[in-house]
C-alpha atoms as a PDB file:
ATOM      1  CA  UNK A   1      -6.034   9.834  43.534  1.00  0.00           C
ATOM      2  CA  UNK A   2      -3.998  12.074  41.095  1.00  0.00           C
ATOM      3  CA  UNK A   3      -3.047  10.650  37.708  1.00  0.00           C
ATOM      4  CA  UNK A   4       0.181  11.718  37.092  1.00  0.00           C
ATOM      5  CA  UNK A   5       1.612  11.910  33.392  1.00  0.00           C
ATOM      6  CA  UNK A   6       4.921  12.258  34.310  1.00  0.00           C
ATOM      7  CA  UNK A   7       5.034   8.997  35.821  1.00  0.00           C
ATOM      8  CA  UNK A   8       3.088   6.925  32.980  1.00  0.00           C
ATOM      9  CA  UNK A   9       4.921   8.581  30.165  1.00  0.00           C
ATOM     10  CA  UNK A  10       8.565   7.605  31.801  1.00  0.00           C
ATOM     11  CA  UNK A  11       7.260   4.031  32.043  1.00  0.00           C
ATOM     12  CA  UNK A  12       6.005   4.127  28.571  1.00  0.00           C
ATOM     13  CA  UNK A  13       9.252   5.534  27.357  1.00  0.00           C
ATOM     14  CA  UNK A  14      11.177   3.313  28.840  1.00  0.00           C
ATOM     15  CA  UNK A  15       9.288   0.866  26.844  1.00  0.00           C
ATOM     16  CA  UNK A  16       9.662   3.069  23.209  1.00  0.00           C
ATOM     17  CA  UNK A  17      13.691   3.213  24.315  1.00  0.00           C
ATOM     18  CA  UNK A  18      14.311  -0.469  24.152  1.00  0.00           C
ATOM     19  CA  UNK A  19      11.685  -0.969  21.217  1.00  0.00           C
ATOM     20  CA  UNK A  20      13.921   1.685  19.506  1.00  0.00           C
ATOM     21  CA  UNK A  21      17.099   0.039  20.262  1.00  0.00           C
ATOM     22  CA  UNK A  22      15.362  -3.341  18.800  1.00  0.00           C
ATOM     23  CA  UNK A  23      14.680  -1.961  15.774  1.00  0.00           C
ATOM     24  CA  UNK A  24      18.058  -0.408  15.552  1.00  0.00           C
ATOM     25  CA  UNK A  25      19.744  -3.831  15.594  1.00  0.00           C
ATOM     26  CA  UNK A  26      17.109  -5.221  13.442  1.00  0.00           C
ATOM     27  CA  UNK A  27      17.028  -2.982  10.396  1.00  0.00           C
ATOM     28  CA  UNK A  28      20.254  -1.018  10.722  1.00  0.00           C
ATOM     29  CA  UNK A  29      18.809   2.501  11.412  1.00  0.00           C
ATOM     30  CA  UNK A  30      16.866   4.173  13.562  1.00  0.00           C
ATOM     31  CA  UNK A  31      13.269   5.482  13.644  1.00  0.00           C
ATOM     32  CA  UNK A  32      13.080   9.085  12.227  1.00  0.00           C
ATOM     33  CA  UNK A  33      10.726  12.229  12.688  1.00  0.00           C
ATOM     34  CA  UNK A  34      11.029  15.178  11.117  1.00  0.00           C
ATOM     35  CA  UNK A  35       9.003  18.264  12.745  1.00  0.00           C
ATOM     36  CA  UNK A  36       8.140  21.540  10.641  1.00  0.00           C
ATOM     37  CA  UNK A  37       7.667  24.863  12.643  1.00  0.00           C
ATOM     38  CA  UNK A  38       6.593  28.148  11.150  1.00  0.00           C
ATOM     39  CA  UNK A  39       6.832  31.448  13.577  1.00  0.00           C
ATOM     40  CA  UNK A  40       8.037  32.408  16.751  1.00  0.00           C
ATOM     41  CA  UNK A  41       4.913  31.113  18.817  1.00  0.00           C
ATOM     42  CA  UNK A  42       6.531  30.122  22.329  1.00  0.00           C
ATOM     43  CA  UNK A  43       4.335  27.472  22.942  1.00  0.00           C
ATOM     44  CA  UNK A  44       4.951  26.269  19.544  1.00  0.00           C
ATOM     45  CA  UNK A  45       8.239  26.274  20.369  1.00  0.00           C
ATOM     46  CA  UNK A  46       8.028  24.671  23.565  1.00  0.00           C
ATOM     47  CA  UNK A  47       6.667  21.470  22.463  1.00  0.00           C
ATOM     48  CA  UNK A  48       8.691  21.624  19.495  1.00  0.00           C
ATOM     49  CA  UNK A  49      12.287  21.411  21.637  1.00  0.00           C
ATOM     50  CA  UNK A  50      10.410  19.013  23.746  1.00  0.00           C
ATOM     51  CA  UNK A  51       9.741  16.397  20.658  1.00  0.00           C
ATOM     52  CA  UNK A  52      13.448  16.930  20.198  1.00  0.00           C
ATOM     53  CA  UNK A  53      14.083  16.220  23.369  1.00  0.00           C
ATOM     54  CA  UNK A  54      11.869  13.489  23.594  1.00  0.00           C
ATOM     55  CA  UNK A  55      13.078  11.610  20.302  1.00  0.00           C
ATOM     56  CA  UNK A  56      17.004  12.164  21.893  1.00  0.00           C
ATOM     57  CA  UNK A  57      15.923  10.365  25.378  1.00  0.00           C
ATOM     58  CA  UNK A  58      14.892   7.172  23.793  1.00  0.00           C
ATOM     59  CA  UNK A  59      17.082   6.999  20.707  1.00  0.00           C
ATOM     60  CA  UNK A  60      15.037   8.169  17.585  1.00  0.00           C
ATOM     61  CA  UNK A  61      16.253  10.450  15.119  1.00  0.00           C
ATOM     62  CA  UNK A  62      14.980  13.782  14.834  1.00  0.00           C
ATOM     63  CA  UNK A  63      14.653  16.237  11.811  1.00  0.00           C
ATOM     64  CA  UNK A  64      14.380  20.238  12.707  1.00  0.00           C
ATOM     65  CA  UNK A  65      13.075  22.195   9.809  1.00  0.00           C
ATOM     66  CA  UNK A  66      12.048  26.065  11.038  1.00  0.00           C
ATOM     67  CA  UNK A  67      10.868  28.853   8.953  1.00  0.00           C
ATOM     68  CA  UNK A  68      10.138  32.392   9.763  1.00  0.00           C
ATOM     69  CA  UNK A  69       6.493  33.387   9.708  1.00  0.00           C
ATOM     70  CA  UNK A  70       5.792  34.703   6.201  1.00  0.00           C
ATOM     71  CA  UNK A  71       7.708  31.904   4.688  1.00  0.00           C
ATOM     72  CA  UNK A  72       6.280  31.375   1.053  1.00  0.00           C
ATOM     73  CA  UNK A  73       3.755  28.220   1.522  1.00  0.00           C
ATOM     74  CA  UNK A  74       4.973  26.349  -1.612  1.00  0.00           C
ATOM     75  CA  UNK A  75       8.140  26.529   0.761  1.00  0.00           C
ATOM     76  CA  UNK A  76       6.677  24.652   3.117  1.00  0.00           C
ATOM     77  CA  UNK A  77       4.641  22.431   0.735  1.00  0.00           C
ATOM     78  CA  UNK A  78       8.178  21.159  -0.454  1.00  0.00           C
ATOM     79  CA  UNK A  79       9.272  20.309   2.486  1.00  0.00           C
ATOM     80  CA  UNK A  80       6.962  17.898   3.113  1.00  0.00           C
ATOM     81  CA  UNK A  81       6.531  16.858  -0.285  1.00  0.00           C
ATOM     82  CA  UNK A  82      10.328  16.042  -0.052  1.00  0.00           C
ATOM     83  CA  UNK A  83      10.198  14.284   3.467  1.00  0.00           C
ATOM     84  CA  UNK A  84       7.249  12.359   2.444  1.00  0.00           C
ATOM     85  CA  UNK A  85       9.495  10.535  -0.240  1.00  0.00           C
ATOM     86  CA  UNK A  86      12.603  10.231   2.024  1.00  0.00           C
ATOM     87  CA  UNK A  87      12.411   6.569   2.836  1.00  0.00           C
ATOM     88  CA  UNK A  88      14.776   7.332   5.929  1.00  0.00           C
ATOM     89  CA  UNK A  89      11.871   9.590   7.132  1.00  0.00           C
ATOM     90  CA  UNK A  90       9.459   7.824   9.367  1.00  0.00           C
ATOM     91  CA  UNK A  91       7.036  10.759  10.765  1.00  0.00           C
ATOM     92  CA  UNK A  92       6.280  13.768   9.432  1.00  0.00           C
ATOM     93  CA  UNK A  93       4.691  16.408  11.961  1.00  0.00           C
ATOM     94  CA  UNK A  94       3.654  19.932  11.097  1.00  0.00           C
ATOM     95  CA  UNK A  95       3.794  22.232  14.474  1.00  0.00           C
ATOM     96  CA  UNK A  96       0.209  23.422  14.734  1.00  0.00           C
ATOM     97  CA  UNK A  97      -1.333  26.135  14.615  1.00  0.00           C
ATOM     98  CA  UNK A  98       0.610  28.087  11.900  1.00  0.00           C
ATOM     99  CA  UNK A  99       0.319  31.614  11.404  1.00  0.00           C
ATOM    100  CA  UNK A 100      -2.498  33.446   9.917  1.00  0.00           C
ATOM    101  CA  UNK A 101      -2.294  33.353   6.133  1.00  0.00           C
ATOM    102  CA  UNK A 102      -0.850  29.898   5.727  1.00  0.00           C
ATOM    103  CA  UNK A 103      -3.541  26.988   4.254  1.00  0.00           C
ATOM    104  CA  UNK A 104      -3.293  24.373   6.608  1.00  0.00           C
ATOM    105  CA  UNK A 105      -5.249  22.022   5.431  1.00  0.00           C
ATOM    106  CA  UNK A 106      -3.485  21.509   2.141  1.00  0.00           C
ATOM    107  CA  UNK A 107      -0.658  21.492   3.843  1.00  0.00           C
ATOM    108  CA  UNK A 108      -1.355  18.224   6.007  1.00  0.00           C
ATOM    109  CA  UNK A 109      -3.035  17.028   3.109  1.00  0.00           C
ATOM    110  CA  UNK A 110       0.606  16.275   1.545  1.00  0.00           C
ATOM    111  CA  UNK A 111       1.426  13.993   4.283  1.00  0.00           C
ATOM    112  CA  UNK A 112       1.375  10.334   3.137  1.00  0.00           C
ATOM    113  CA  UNK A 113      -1.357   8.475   5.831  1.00  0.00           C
ATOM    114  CA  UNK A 114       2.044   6.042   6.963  1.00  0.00           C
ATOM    115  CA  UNK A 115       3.964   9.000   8.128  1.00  0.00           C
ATOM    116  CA  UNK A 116       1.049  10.837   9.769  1.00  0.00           C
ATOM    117  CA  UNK A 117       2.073  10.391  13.328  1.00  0.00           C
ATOM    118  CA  UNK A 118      -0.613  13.206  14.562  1.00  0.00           C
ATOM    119  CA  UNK A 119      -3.308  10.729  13.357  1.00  0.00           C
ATOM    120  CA  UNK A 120      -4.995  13.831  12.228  1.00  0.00           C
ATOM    121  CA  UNK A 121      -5.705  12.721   8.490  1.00  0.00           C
ATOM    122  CA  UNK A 122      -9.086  11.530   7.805  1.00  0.00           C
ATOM    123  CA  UNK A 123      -7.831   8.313   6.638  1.00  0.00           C
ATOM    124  CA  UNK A 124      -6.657   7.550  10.201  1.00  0.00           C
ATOM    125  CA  UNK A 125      -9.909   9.270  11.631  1.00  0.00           C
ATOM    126  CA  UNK A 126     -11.751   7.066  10.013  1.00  0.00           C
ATOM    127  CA  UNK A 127      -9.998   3.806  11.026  1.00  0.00           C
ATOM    128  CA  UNK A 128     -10.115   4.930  14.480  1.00  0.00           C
ATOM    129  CA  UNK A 129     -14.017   5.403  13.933  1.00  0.00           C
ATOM    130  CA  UNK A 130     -14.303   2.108  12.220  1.00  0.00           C
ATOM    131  CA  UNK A 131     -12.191   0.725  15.315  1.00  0.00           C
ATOM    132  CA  UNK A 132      -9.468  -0.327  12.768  1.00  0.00           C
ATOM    133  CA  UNK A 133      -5.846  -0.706  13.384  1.00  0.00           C
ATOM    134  CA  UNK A 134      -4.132   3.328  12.821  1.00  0.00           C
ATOM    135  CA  UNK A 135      -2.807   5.978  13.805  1.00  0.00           C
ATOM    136  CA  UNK A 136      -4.119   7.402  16.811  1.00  0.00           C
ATOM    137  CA  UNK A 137      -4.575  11.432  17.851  1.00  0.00           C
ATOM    138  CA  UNK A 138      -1.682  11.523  20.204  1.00  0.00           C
ATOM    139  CA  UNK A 139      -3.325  13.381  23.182  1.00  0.00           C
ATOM    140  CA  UNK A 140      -6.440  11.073  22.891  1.00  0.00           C
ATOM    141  CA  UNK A 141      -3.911   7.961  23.085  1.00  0.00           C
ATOM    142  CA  UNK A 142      -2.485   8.998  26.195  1.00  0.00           C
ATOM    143  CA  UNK A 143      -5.859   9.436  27.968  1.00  0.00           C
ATOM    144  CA  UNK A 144      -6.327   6.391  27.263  1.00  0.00           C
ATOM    145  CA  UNK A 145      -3.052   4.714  28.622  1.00  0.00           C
ATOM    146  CA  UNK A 146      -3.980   7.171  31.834  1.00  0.00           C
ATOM    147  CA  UNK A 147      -6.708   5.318  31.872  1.00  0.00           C
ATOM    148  CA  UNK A 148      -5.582   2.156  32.130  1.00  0.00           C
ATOM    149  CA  UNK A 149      -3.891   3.046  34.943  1.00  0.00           C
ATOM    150  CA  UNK A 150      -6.660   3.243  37.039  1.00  0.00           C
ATOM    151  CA  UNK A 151      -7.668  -0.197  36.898  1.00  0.00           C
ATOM    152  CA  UNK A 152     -11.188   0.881  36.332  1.00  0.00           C
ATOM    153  CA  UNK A 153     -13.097  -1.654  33.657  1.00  0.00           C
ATOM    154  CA  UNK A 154     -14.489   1.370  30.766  1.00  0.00           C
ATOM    155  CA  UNK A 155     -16.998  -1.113  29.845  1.00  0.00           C
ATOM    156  CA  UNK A 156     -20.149   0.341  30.395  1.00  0.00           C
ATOM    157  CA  UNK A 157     -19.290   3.343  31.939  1.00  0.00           C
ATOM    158  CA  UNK A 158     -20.992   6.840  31.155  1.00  0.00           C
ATOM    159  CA  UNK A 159     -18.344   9.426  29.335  1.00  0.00           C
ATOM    160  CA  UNK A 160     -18.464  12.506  28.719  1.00  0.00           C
ATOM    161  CA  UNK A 161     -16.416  14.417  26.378  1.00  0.00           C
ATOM    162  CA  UNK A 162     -16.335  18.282  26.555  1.00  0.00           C
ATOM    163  CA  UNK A 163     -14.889  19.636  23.017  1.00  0.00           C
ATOM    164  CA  UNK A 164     -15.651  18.207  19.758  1.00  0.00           C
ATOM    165  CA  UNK A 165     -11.788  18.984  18.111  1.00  0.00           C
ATOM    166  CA  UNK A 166     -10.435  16.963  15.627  1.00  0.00           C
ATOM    167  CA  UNK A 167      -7.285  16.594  17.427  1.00  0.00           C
ATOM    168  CA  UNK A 168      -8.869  15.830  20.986  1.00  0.00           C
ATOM    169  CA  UNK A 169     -12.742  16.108  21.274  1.00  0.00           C
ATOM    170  CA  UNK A 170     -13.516  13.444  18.092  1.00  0.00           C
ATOM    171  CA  UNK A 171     -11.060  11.031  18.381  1.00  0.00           C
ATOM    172  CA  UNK A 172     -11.277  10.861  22.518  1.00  0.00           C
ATOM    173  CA  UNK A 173     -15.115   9.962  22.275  1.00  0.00           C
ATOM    174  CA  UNK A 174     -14.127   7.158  19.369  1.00  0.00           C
ATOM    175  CA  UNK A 175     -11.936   5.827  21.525  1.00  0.00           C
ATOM    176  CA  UNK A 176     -14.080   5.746  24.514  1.00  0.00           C
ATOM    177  CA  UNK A 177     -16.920   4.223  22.345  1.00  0.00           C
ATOM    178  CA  UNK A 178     -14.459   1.525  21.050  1.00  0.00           C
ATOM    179  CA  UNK A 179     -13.803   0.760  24.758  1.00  0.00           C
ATOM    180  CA  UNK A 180     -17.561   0.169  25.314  1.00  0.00           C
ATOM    181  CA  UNK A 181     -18.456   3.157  27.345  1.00  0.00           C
ATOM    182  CA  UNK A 182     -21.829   4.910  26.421  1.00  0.00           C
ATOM    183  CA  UNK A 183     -20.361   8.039  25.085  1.00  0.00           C
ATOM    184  CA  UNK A 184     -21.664  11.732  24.975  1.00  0.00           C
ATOM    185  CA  UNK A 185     -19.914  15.014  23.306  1.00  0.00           C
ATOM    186  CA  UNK A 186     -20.888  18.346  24.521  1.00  0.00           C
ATOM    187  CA  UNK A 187     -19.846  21.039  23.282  1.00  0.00           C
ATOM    188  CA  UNK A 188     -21.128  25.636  22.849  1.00  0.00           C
ATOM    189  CA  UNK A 189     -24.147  24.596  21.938  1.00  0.00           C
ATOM    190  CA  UNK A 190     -25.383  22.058  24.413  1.00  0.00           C
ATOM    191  CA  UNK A 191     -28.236  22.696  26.842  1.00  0.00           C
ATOM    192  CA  UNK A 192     -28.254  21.437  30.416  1.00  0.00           C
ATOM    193  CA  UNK A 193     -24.401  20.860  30.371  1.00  0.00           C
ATOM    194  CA  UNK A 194     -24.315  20.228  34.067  1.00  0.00           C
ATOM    195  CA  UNK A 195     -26.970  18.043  34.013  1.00  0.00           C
ATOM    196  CA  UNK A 196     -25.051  16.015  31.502  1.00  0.00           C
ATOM    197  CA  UNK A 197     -21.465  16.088  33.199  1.00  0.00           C
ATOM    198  CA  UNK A 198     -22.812  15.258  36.603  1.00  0.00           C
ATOM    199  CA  UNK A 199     -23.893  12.182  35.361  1.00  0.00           C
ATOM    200  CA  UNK A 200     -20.533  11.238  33.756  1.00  0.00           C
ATOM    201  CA  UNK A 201     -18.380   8.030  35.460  1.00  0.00           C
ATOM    202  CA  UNK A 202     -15.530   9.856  33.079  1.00  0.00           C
ATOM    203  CA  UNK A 203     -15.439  13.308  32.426  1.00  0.00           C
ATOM    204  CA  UNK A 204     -12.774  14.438  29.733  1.00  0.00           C
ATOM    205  CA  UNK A 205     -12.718  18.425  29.513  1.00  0.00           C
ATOM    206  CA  UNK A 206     -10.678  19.698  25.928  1.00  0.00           C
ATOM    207  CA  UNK A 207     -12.595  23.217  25.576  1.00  0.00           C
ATOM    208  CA  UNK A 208      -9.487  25.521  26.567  1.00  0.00           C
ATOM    209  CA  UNK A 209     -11.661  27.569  29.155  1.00  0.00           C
ATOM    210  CA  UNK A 210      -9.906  27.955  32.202  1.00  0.00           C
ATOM    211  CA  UNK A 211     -11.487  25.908  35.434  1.00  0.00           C
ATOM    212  CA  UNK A 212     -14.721  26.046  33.455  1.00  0.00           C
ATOM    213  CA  UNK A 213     -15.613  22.195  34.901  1.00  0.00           C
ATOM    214  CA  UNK A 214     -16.219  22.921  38.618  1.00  0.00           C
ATOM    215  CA  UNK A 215     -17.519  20.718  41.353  1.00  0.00           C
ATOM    216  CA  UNK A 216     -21.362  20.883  41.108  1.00  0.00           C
ATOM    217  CA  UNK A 217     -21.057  20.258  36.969  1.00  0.00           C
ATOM    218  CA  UNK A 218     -18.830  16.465  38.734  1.00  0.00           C
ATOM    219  CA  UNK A 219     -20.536  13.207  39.971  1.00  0.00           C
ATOM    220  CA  UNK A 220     -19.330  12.057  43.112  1.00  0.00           C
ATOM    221  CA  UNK A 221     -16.221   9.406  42.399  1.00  0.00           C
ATOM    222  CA  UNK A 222     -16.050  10.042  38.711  1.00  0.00           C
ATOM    223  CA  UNK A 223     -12.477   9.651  37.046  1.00  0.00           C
ATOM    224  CA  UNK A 224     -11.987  13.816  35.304  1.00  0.00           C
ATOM    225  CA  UNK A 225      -9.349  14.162  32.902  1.00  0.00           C
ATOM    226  CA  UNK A 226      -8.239  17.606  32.173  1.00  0.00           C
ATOM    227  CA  UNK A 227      -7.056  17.902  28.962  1.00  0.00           C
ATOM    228  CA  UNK A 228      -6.714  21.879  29.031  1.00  0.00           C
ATOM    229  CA  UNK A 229      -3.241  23.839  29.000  1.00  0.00           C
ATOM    230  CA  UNK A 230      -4.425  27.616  29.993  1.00  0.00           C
ATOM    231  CA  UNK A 231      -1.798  30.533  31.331  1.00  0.00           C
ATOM    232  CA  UNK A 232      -4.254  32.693  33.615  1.00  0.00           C
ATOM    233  CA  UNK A 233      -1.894  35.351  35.441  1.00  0.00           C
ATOM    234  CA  UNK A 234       1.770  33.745  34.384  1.00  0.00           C
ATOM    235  CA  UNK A 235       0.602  30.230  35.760  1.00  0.00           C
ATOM    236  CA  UNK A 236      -0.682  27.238  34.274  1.00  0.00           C
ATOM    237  CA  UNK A 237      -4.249  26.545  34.206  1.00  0.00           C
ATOM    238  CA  UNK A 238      -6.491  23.692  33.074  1.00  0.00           C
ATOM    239  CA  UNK A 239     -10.208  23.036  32.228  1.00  0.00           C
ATOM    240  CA  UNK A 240     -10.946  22.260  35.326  1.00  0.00           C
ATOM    241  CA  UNK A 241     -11.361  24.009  39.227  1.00  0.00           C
ATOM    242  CA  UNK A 242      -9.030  21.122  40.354  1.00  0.00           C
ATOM    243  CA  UNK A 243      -8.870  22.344  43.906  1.00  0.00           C
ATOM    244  CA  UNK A 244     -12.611  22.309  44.289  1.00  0.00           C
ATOM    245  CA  UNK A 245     -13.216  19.513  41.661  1.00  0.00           C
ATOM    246  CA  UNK A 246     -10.269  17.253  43.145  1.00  0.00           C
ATOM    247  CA  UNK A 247     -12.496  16.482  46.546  1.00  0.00           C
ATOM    248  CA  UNK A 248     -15.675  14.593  44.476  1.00  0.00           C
ATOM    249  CA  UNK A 249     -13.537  12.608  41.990  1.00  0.00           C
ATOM    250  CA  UNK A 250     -11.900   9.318  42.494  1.00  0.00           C
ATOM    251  CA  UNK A 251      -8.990   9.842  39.870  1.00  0.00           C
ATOM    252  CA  UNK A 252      -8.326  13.520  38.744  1.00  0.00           C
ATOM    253  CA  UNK A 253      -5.531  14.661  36.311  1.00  0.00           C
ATOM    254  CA  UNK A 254      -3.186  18.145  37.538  1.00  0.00           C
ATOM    255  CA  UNK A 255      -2.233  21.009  35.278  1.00  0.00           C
ATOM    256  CA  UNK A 256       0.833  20.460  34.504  1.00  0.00           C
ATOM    257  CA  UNK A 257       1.894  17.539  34.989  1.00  0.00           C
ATOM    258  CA  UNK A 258      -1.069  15.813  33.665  1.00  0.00           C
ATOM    259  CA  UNK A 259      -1.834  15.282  30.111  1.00  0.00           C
ATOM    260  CA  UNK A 260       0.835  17.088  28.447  1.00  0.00           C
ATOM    261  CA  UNK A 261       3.963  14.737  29.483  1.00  0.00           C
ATOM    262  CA  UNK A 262       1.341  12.294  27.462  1.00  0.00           C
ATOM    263  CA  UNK A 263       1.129  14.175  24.257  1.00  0.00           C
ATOM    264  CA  UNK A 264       4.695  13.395  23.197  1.00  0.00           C
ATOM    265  CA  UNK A 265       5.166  10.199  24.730  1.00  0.00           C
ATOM    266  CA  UNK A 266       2.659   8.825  22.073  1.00  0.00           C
ATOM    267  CA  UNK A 267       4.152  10.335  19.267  1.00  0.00           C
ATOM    268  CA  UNK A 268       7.303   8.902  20.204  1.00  0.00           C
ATOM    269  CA  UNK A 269       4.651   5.506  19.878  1.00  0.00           C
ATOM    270  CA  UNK A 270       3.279   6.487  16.716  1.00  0.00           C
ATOM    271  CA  UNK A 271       6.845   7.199  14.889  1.00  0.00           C
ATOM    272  CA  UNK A 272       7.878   4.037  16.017  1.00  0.00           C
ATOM    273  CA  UNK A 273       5.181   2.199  15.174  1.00  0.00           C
ATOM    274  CA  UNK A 274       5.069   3.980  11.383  1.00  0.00           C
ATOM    275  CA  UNK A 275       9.055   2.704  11.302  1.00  0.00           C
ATOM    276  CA  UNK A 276       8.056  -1.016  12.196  1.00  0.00           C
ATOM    277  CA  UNK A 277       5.047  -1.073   9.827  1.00  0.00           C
ATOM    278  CA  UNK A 278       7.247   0.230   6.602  1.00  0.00           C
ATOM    279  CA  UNK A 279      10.035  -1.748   7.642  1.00  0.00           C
ATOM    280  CA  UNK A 280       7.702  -5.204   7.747  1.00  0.00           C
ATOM    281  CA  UNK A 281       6.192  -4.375   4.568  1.00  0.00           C
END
């Protein structure tokens, strides 16, 4: 059976839109994020609009702050050093990756844990390792809800995560471990790879190689998630051979139309939950 993102994220939203509208009438304002985007990249740009979009179609406000590449840093630096004391700010996202030159890492440094609704700080990292109430990596988080769609019980189950990112590969096989499965991470440097997938119950690929999972590297009836966005000859591509891989596994996710529609969905989540949290404190 296919997993379709689409379909879970416009349930999901339709939850966020009346949580928004809640708040709204609770606290007089609505829930606020404020994206940063540096360059011209068109897939940058892309999910940009689509956040836009995304915060319009259930209610939230949305800030827009774009810079050409070659921007001064300290530019950017007070940007977010004034957004992260704007108490009408809620979520402060950064458009990754930036151009070459620009010091990323301080960058997201200056973003106050509350208003990091990546969940890419190490403070949030860290809960989510601890299995602590957080922030959670967006993409991760909408596995998960994916997930839960399958009415499989995770306890127990073998995973296998492909890709050891700190936006996808880390925080995925934390949250698979906090859901009881018996966790594995492979990644460039791990022998027998096949052997190791073909024994996975859930196989999440997050390695950006084109249909590098194929069908003999698959266990018969495992749940694959393809977490992969690749353009191979004008046409979207994911991690996975999902003709070939599609006839062994008992849930599968397409490319597009998979995990992407997810991404934003829970950072529509994550700003409103950052809004609820400062506005109950």
């Amino acid at each position: 059976m296919l997993i379709y993102g689409k379909e879970v994220a416009a349930d999901t939203r339709s939850k966020i839109k009346e949580d928004v509208k809640a708040f709204e009438e609770k606290y007089g304002r609505k829930p606020c994020l404020a994206v940063i985007i540096v360059g011209e990249d068109p897939a940058s740009q892309t999910y940009v609009r689509n956040k836009i979009k995304g915060c319009a179609e259930v209610g939230m406000r949305s800030l827009h702050y774009e810079y050409a590449d070659g921007v001064a840093q300290s530019e950017i630096e007070n940007t977010v050093k004034t957004l992260a004391g704007d108490d009408s700010v809620d979520g402060i996202l950064v458009q990754l990756p930036l151009p070459a030159g620009y010091d990323e890492k301080r960058i997201l440094e200056l973003i106050p844990d509350e208003k990091d609704v990546d969940g890419f700080s190490p403070t949030n990292l860290g809960l989510l390792a601890m299995n602590r109430p957080g922030t959670i990596s967006c993409t991760p988080f909408g596995v998960m809800k994916m997930l839960e769609t399958t009415g499989v019980d995770l306890s127990g189950k073998n995973a296998v995560v492909i890709g050891r990112s700190n936006t996808v590969g880390k925080p995925m096989a934390m949250l698979l471990l906090n859901s009881d499965c018996t966790v594995t991470v492979c990644h460039s440097k791990t022998k027998d790879l096949k052997e190791i997938t073909s024994r996975a119950d859930i196989l999440v690929a997050a390695i950006g190689r084109p249909k590098f999972v194929t069908a003999d590297m698959v266990k018969d009836g495992a749940i694959v998630i393809d977490v992969g966005i690749n353009r191979v000859d004008g046409k979207l591509v994911g991690d996975v051979d999902f003709e070939n891989v599609e006839k062994k596994a008992s849930f599968i996710t397409p490319v597009p139309g998979g995990v992407g529609p997810m991404t934003i969905t829970m950072l529509l989540a994550n700003t409103l939950r950052a809004a609820t949290a400062k506005a109950e404190r």
